[in-house]
C-alpha atoms as a PDB file:
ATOM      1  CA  UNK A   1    -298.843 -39.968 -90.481  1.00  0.00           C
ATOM      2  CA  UNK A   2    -299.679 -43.734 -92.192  1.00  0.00           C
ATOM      3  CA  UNK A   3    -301.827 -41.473 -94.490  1.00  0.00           C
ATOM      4  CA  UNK A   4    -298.980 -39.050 -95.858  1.00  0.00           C
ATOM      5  CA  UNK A   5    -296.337 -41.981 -95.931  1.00  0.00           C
ATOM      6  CA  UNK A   6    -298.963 -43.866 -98.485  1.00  0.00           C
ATOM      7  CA  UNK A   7    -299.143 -40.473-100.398  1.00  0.00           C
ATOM      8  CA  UNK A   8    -295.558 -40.014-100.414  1.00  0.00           C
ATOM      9  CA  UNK A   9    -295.252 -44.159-101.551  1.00  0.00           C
ATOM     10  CA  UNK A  10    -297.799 -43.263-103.932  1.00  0.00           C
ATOM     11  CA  UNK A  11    -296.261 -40.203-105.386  1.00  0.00           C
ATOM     12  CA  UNK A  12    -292.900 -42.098-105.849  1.00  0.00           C
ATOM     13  CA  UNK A  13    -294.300 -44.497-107.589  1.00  0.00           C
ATOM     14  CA  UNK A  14    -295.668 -42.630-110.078  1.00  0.00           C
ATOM     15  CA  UNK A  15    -292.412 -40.746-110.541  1.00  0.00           C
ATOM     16  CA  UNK A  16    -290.699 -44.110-110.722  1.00  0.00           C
ATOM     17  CA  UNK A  17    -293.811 -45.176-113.671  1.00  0.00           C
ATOM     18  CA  UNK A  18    -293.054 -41.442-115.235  1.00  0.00           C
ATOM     19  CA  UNK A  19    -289.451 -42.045-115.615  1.00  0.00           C
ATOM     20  CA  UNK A  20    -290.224 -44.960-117.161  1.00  0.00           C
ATOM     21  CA  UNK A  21    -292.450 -44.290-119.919  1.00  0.00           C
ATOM     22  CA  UNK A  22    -289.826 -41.847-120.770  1.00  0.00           C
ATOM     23  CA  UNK A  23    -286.667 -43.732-121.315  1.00  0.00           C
ATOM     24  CA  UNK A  24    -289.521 -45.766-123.353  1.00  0.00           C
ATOM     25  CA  UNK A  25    -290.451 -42.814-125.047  1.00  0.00           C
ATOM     26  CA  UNK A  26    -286.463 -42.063-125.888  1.00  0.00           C
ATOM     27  CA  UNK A  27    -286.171 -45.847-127.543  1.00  0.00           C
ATOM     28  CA  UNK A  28    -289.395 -45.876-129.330  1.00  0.00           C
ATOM     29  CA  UNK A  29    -288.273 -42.294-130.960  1.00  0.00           C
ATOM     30  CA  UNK A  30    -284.668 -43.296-131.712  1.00  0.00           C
ATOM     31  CA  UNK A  31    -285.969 -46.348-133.463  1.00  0.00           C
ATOM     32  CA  UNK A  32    -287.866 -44.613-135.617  1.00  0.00           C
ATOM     33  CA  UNK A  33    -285.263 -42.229-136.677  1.00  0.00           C
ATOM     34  CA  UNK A  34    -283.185 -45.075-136.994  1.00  0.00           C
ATOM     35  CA  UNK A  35    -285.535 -47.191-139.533  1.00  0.00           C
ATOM     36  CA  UNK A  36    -288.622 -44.642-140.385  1.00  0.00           C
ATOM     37  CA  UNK A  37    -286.630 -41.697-141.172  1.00  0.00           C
ATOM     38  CA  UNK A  38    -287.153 -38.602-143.340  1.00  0.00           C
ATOM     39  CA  UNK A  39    -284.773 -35.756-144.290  1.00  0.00           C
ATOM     40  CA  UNK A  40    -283.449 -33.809-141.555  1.00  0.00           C
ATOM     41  CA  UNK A  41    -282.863 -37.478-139.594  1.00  0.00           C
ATOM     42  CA  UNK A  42    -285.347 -37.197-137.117  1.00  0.00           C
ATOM     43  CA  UNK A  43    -288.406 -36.594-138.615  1.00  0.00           C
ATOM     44  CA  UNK A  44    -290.118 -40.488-138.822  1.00  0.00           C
ATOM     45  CA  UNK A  45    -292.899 -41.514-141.101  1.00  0.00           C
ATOM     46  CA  UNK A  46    -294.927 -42.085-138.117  1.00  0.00           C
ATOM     47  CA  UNK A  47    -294.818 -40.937-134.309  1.00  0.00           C
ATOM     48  CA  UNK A  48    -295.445 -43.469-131.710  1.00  0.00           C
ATOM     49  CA  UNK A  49    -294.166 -41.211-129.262  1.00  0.00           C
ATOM     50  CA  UNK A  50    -296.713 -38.809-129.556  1.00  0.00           C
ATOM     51  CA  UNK A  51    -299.244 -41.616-129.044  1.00  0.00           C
ATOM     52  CA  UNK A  52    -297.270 -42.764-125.819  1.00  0.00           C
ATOM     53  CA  UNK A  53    -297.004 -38.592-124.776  1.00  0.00           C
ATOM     54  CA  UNK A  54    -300.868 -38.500-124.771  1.00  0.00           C
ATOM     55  CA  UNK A  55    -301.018 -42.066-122.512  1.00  0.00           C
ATOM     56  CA  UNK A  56    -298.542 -40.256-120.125  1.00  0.00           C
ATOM     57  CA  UNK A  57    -300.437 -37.251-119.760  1.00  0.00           C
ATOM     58  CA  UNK A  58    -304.011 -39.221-119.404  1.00  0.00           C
ATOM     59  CA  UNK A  59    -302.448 -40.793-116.443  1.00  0.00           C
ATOM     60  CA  UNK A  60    -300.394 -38.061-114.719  1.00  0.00           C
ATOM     61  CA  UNK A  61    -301.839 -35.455-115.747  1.00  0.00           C
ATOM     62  CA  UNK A  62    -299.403 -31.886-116.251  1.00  0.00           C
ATOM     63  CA  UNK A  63    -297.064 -34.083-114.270  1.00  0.00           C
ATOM     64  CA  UNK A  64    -295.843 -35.492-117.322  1.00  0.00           C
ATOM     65  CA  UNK A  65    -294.953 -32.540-119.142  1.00  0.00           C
ATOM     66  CA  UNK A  66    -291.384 -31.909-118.177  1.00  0.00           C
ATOM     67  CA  UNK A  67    -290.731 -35.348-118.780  1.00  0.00           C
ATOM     68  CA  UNK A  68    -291.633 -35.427-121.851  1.00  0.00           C
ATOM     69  CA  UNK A  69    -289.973 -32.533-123.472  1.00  0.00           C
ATOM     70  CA  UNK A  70    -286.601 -33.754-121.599  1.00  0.00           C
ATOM     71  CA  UNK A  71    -286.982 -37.090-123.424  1.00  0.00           C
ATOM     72  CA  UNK A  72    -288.069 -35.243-126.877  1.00  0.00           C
ATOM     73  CA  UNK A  73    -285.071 -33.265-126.303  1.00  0.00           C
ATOM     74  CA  UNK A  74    -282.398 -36.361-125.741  1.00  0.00           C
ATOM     75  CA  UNK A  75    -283.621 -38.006-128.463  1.00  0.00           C
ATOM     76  CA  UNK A  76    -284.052 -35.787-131.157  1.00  0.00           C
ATOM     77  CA  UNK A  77    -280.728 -33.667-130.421  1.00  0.00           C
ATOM     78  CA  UNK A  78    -278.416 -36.212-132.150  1.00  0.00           C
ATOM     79  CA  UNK A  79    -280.760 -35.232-135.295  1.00  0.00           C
ATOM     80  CA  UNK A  80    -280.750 -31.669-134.919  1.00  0.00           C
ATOM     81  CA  UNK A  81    -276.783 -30.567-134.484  1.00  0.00           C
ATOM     82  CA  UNK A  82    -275.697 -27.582-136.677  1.00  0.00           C
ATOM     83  CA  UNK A  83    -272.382 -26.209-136.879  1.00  0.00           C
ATOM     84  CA  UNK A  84    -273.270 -23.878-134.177  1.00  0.00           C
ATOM     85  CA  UNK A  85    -273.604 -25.884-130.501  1.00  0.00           C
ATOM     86  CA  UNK A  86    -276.018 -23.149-129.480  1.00  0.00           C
ATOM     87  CA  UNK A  87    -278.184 -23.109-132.258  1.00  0.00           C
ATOM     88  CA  UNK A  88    -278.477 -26.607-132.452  1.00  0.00           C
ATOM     89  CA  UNK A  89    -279.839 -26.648-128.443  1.00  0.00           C
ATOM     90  CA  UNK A  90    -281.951 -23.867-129.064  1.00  0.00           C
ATOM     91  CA  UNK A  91    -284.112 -25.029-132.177  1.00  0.00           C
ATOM     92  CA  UNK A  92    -283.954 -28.773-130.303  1.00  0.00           C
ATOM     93  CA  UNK A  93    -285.188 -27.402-127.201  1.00  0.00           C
ATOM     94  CA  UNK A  94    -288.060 -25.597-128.931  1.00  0.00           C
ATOM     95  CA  UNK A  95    -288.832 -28.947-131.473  1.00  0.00           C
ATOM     96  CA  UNK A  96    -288.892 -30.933-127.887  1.00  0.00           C
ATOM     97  CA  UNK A  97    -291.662 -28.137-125.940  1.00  0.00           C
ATOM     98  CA  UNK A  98    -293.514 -28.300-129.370  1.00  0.00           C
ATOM     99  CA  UNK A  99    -293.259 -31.929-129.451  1.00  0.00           C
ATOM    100  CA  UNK A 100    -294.628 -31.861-125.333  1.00  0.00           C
ATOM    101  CA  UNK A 101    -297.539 -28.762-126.519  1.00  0.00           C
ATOM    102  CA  UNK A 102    -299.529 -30.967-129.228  1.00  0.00           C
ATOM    103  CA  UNK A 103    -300.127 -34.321-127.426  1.00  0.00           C
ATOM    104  CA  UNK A 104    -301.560 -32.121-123.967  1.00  0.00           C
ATOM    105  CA  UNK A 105    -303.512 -30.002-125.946  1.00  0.00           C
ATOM    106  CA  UNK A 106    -304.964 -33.236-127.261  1.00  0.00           C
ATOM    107  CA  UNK A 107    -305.475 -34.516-123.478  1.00  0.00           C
ATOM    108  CA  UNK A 108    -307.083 -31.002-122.792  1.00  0.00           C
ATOM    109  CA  UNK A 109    -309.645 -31.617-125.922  1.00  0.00           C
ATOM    110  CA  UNK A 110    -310.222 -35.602-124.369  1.00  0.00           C
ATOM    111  CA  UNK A 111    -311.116 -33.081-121.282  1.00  0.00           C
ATOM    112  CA  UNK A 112    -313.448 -30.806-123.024  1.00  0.00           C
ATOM    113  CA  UNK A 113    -315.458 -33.658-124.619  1.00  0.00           C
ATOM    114  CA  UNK A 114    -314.990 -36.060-121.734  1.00  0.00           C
ATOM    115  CA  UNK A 115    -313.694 -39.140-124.354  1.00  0.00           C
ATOM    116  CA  UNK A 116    -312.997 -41.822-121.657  1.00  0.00           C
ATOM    117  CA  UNK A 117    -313.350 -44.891-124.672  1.00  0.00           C
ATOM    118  CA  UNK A 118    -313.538 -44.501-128.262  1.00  0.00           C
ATOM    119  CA  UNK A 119    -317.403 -46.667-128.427  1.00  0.00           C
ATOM    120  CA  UNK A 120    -319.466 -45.118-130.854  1.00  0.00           C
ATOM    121  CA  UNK A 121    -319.129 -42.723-133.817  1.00  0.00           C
ATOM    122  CA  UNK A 122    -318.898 -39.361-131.834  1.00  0.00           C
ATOM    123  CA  UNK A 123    -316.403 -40.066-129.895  1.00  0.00           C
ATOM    124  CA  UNK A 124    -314.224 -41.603-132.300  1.00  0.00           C
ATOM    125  CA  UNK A 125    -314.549 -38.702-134.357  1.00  0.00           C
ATOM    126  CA  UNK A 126    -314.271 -35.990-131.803  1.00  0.00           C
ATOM    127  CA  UNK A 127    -311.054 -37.991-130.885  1.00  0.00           C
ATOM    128  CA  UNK A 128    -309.781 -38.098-134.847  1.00  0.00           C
ATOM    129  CA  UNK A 129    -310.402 -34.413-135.142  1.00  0.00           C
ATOM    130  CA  UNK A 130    -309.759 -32.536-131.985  1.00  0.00           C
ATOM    131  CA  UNK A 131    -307.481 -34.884-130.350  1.00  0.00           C
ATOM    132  CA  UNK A 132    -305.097 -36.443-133.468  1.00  0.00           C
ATOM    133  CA  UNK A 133    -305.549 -34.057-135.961  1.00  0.00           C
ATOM    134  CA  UNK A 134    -305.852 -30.510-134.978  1.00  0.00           C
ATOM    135  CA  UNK A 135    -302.977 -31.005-132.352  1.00  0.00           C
ATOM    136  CA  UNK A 136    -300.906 -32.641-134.958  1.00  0.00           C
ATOM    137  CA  UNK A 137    -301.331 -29.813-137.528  1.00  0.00           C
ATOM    138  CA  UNK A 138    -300.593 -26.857-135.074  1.00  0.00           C
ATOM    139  CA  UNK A 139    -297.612 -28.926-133.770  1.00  0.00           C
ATOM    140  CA  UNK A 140    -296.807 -29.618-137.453  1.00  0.00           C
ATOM    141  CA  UNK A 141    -296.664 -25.888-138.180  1.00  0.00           C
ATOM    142  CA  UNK A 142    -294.763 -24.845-135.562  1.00  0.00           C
ATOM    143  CA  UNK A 143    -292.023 -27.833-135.917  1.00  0.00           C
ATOM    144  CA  UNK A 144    -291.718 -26.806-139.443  1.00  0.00           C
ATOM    145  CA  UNK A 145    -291.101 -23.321-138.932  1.00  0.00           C
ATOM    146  CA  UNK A 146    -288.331 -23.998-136.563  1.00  0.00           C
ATOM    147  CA  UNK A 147    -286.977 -26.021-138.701  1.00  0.00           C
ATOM    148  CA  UNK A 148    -286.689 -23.501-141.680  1.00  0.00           C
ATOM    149  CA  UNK A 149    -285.562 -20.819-138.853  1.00  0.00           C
ATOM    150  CA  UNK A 150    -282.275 -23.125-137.891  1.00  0.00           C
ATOM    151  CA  UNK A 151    -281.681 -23.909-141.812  1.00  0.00           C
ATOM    152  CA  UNK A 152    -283.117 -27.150-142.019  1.00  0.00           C
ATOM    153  CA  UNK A 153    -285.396 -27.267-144.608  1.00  0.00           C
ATOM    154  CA  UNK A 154    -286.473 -24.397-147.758  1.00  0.00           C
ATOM    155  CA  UNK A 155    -289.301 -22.485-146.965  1.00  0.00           C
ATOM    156  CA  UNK A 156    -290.578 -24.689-150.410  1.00  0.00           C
ATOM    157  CA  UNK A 157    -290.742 -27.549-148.358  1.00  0.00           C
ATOM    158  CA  UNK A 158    -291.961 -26.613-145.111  1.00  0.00           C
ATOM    159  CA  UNK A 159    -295.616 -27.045-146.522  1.00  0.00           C
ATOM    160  CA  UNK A 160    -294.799 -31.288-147.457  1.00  0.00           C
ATOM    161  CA  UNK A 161    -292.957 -31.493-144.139  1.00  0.00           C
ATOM    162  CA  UNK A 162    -295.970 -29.875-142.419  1.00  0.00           C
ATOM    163  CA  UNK A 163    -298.202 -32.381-143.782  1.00  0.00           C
ATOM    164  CA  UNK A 164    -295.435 -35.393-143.180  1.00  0.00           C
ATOM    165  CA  UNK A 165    -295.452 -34.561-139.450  1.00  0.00           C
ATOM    166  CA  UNK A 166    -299.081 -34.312-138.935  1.00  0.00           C
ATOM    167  CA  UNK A 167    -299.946 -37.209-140.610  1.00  0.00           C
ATOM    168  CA  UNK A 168    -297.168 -39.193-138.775  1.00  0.00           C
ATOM    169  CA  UNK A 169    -298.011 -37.826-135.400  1.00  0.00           C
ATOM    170  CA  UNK A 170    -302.179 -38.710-135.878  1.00  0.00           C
ATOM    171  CA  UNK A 171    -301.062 -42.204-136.810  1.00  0.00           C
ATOM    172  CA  UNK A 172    -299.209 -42.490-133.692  1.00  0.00           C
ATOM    173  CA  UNK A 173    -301.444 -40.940-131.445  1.00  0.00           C
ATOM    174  CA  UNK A 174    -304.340 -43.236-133.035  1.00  0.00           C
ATOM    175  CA  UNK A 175    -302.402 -46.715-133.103  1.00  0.00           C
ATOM    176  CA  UNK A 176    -301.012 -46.108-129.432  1.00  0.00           C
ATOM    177  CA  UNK A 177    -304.157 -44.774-127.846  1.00  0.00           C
ATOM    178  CA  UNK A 178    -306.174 -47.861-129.584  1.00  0.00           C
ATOM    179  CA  UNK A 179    -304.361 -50.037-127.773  1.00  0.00           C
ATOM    180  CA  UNK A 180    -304.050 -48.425-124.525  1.00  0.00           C
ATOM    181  CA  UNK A 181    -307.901 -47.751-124.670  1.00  0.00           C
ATOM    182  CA  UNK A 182    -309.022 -51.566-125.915  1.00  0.00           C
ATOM    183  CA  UNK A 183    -306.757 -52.678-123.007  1.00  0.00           C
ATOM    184  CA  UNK A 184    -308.715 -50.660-120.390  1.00  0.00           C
ATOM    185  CA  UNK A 185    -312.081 -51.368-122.016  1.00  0.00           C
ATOM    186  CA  UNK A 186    -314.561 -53.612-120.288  1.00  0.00           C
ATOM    187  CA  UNK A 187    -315.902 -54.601-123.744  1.00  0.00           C
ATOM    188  CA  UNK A 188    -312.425 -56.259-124.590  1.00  0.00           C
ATOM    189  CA  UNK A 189    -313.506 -59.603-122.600  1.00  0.00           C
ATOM    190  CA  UNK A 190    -314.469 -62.724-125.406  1.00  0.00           C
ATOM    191  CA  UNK A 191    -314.724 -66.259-125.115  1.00  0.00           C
ATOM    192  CA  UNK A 192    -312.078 -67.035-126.978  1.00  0.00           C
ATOM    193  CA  UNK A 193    -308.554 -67.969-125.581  1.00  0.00           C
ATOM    194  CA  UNK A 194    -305.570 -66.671-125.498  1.00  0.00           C
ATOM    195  CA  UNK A 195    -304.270 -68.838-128.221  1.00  0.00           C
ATOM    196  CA  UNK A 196    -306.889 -68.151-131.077  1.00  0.00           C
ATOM    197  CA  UNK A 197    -306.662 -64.985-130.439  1.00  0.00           C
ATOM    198  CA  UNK A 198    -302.921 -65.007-131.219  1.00  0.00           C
ATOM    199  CA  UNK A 199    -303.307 -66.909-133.921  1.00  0.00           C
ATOM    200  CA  UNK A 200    -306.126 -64.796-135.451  1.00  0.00           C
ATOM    201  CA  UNK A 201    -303.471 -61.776-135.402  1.00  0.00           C
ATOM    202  CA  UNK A 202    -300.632 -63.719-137.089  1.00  0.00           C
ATOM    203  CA  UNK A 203    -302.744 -65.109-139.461  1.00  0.00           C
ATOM    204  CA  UNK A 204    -304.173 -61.715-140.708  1.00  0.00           C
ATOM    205  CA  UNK A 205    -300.388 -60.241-140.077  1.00  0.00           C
ATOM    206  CA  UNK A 206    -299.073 -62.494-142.399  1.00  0.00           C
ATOM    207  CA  UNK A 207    -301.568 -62.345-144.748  1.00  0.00           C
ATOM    208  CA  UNK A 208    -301.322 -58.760-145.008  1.00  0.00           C
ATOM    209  CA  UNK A 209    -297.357 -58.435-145.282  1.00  0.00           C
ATOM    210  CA  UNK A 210    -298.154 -60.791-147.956  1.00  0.00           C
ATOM    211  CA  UNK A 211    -300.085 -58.976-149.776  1.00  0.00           C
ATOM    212  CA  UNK A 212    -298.180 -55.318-149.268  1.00  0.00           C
ATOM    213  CA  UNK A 213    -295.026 -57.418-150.903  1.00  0.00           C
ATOM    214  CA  UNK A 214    -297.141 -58.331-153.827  1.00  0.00           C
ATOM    215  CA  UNK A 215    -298.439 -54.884-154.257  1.00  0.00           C
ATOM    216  CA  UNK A 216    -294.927 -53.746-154.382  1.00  0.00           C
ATOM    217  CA  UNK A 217    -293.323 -56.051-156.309  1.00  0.00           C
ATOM    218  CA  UNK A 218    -296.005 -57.436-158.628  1.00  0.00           C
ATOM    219  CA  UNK A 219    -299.801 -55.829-158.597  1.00  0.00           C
ATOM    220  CA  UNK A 220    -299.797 -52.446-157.054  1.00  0.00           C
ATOM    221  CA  UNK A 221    -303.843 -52.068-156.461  1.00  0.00           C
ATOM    222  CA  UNK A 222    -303.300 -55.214-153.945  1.00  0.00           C
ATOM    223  CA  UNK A 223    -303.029 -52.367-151.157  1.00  0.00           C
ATOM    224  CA  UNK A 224    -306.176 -51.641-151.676  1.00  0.00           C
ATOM    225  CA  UNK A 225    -307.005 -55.086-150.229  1.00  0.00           C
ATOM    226  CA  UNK A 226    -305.325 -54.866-146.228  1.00  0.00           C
ATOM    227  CA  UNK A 227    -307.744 -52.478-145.355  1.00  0.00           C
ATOM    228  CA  UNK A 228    -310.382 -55.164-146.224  1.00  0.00           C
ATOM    229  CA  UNK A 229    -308.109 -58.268-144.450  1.00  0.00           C
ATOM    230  CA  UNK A 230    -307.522 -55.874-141.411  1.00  0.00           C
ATOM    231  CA  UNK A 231    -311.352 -55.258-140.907  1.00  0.00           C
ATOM    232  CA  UNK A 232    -311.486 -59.151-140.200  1.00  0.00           C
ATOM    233  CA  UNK A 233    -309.825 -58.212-136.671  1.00  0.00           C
ATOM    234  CA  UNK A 234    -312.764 -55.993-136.700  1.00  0.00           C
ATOM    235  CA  UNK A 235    -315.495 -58.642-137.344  1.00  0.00           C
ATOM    236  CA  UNK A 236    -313.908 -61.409-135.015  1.00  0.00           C
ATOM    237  CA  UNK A 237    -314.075 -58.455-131.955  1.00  0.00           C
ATOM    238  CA  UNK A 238    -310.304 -58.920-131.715  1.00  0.00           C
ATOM    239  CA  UNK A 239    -310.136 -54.768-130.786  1.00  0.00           C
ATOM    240  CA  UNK A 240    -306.769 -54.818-129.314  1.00  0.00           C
ATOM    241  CA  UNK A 241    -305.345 -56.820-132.042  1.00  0.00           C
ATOM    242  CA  UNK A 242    -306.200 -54.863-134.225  1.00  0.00           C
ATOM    243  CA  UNK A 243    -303.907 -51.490-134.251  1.00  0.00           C
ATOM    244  CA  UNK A 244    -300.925 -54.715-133.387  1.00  0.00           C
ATOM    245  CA  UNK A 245    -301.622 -55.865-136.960  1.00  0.00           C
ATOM    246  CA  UNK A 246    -302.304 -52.103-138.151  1.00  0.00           C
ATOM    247  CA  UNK A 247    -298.236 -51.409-136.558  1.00  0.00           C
ATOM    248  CA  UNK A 248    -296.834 -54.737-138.288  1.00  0.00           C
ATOM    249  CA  UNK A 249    -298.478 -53.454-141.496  1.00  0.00           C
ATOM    250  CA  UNK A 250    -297.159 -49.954-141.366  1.00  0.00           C
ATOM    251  CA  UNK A 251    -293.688 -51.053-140.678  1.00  0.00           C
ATOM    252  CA  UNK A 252    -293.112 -53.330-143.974  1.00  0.00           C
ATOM    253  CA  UNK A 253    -294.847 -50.719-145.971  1.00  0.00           C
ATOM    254  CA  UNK A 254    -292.058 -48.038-144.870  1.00  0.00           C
ATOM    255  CA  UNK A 255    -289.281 -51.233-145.005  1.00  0.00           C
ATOM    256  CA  UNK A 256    -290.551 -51.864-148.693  1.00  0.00           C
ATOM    257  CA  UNK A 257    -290.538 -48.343-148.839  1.00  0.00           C
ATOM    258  CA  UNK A 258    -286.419 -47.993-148.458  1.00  0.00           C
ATOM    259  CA  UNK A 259    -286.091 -49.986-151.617  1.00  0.00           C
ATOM    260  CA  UNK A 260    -288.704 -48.450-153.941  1.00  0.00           C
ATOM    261  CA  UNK A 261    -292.074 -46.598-153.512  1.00  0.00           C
ATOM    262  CA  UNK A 262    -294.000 -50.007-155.330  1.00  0.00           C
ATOM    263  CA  UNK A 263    -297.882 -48.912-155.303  1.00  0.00           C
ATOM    264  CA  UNK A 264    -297.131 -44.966-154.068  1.00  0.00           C
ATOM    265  CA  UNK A 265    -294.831 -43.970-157.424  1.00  0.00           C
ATOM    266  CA  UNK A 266    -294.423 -40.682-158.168  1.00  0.00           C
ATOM    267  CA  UNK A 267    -292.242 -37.984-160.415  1.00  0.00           C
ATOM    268  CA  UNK A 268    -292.108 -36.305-156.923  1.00  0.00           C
ATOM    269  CA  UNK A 269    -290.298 -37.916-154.109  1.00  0.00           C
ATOM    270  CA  UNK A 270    -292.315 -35.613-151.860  1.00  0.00           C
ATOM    271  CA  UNK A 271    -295.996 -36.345-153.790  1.00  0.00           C
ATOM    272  CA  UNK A 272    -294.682 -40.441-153.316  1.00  0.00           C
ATOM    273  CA  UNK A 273    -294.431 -40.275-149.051  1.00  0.00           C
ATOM    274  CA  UNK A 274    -297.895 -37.978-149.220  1.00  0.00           C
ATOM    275  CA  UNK A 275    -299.419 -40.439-151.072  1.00  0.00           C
ATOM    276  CA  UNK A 276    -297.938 -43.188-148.577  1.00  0.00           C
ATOM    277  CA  UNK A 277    -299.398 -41.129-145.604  1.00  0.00           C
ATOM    278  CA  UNK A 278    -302.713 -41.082-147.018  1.00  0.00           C
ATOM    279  CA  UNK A 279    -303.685 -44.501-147.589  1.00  0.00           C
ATOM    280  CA  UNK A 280    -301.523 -45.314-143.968  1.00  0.00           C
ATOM    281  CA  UNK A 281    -303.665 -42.761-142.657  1.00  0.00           C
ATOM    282  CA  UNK A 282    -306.884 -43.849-144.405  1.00  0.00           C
ATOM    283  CA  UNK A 283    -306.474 -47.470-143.601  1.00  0.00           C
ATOM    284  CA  UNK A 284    -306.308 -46.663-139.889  1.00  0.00           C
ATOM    285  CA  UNK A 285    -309.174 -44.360-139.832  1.00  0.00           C
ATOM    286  CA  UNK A 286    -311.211 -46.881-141.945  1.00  0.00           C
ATOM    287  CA  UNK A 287    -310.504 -49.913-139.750  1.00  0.00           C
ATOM    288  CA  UNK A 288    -311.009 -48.389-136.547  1.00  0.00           C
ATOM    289  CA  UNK A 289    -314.850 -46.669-137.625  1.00  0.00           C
ATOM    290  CA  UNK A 290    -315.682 -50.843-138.603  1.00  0.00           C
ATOM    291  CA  UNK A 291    -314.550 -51.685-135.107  1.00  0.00           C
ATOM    292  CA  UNK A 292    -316.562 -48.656-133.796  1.00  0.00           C
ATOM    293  CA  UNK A 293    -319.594 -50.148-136.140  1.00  0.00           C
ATOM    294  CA  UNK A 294    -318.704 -53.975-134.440  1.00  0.00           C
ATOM    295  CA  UNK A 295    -319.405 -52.320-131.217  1.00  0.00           C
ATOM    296  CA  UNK A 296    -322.429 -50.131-131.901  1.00  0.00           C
ATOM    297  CA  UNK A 297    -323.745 -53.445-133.280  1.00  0.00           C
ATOM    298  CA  UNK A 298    -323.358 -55.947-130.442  1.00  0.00           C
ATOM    299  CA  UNK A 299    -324.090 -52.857-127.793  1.00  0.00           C
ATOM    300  CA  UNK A 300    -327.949 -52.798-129.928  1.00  0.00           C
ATOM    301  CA  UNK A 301    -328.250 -56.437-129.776  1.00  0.00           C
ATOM    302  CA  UNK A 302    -327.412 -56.624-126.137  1.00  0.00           C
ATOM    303  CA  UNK A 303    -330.115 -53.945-125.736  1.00  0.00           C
ATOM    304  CA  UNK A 304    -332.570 -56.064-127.717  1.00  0.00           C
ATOM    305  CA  UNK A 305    -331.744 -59.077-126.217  1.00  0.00           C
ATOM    306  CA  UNK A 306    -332.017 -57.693-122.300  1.00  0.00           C
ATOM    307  CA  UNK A 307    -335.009 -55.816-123.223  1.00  0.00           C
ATOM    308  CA  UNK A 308    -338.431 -57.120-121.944  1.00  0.00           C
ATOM    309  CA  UNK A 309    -341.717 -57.056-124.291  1.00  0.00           C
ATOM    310  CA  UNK A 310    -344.703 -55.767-122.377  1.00  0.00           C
ATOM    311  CA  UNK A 311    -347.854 -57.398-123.165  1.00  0.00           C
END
């Protein structure tokens, strides 16, 4: 009797935490539309959401599921209305299963392989591949096609919008699940406080802001230089800082972004967000494999340091 009450407490909580995450998962989405946003409305430079869909399923499991395609559905319906109120429900109600298909099949690949912590090289990269990107692309395929089925796009650019979603959704999945993961990690544990820390991450925040503004406004190749000023993070072992400053970064560049494409220029508005994606998506990938190289590093001189030399 004590036994099933604890279940059923147990059970309701997790509801209760399920519920949660996905009225968090409807304001992190309608933000994005709000400030991120591509043409139809609710397609956003890049997906947190899906990033926060993979968390919920890593910790409930298939539970998750119908919760997340009821909050994909509420908040990308206001984005999705046609003329017809049927049509509109339809193509948002298959854009929401699609959008609750590509982060599970990502938590059934984190299965396969058994990725508990991105630590070394393989992981990492079975994570980029099978978890971020192949997910992403199948999801971005699909999403596009049902957009060109309710009218939403040309069949010209469902191949641009393909690529816009699955870059957006990888970048999510990998800033959201960087943080989640450093937060759970044993390694994450330093002897610094609280304070430097914090003041490590503005300091390299600012810096880089600064540094996107001047490659807008005055020297574009000075983007080339926040990969190099985020990998400090990296260096100082400040892991969960990291994808923070990574987020702050991303933001200004699609702010600046609004007013003119600065460093990412283009005859094509379509080649200009691409080329956007790319370096976003680069710059991620780039810092995280230095923090994976941080950790290989100290995990070898731990080994060399606790090892014993046998006469």
């Amino acid at each position: 009797m004590t036994q099933d009450f604890y279940n059923n407490k147990k059970s309701s909580k997790s509801i209760l935490s399920i519920i949660v995450l996905s009225i968090l998962y409807i304001i992190i989405a309608k933000v994005g539309m709000t400030l991120f946003s591509l043409k139809p409305t609710n397609i956003t430079l890049f997906w947190l959401p899906a990033g926060l869909a993979l968390i919920m399923y890593i910790k409930y499991k298939q539970v998750a599921l119908p919760f997340i395609i009821v909050a994909s559905f509420v908040a990308n319906y206001s984005g999705m209305q046609l003329d017809n109120t049927a049509s509109s429900i339809i193509h948002t109600t298959v854009a929401s299963i699609i959008d609750g298909f590509a982060p599970y099949l990502g938590y059934v690949f984190m299965r396969f392989f058994k990725i508990d912590e991105l630590d070394d090289y393989k992981s990492l990269s079975l994570f980029l591949c099978f978890v971020c990107i192949l997910p992403s692309l199948v999801a971005g395929l699909l999403l596009t096609q049902n957009m060109v089925w309710g009218g939403y796009i040309t069949s010209g650019e469902m191949f641009n919008m393909m690529i816009n979603i699955s870059f957006s959704d990888t970048v999510g999945m990998l800033l959201v699940y960087g943080i989640y993961s450093e937060m759970l990690s044993a390694d994450q544990a330093t002897n610094r406080s609280i304070s430097e820390n914090f003041n490590a991450l503005i300091a390299t925040s600012l810096l880089s802001l600064l540094l996107v503004w001047v490659a807008y406004e005055i020297f574009s190749l000075a983007i080339l230089l926040i990969p190099v000023l985020l990998s400090v993070l990296a260096f100082k072992r400040l892991y969960v800082d990291l994808p923070l400053a990574q987020l702050a970064v991303i933001c200004f560049i699609l702010i600046m972004s609004i007013l003119h494409m600065g460093p990412f220029e283009s005859d094509n508005y379509y080649d200009s967000i691409l080329l956007m994606m790319l370096f976003i998506f680069a710059c991620n990938v780039c810092t995280n494999y230095m923090v994976i190289y941080c950790k290989v590093s100290d995990k070898k001189n731990n080994d060399k340091g606790n090892s014993i030399d046998i006469p």
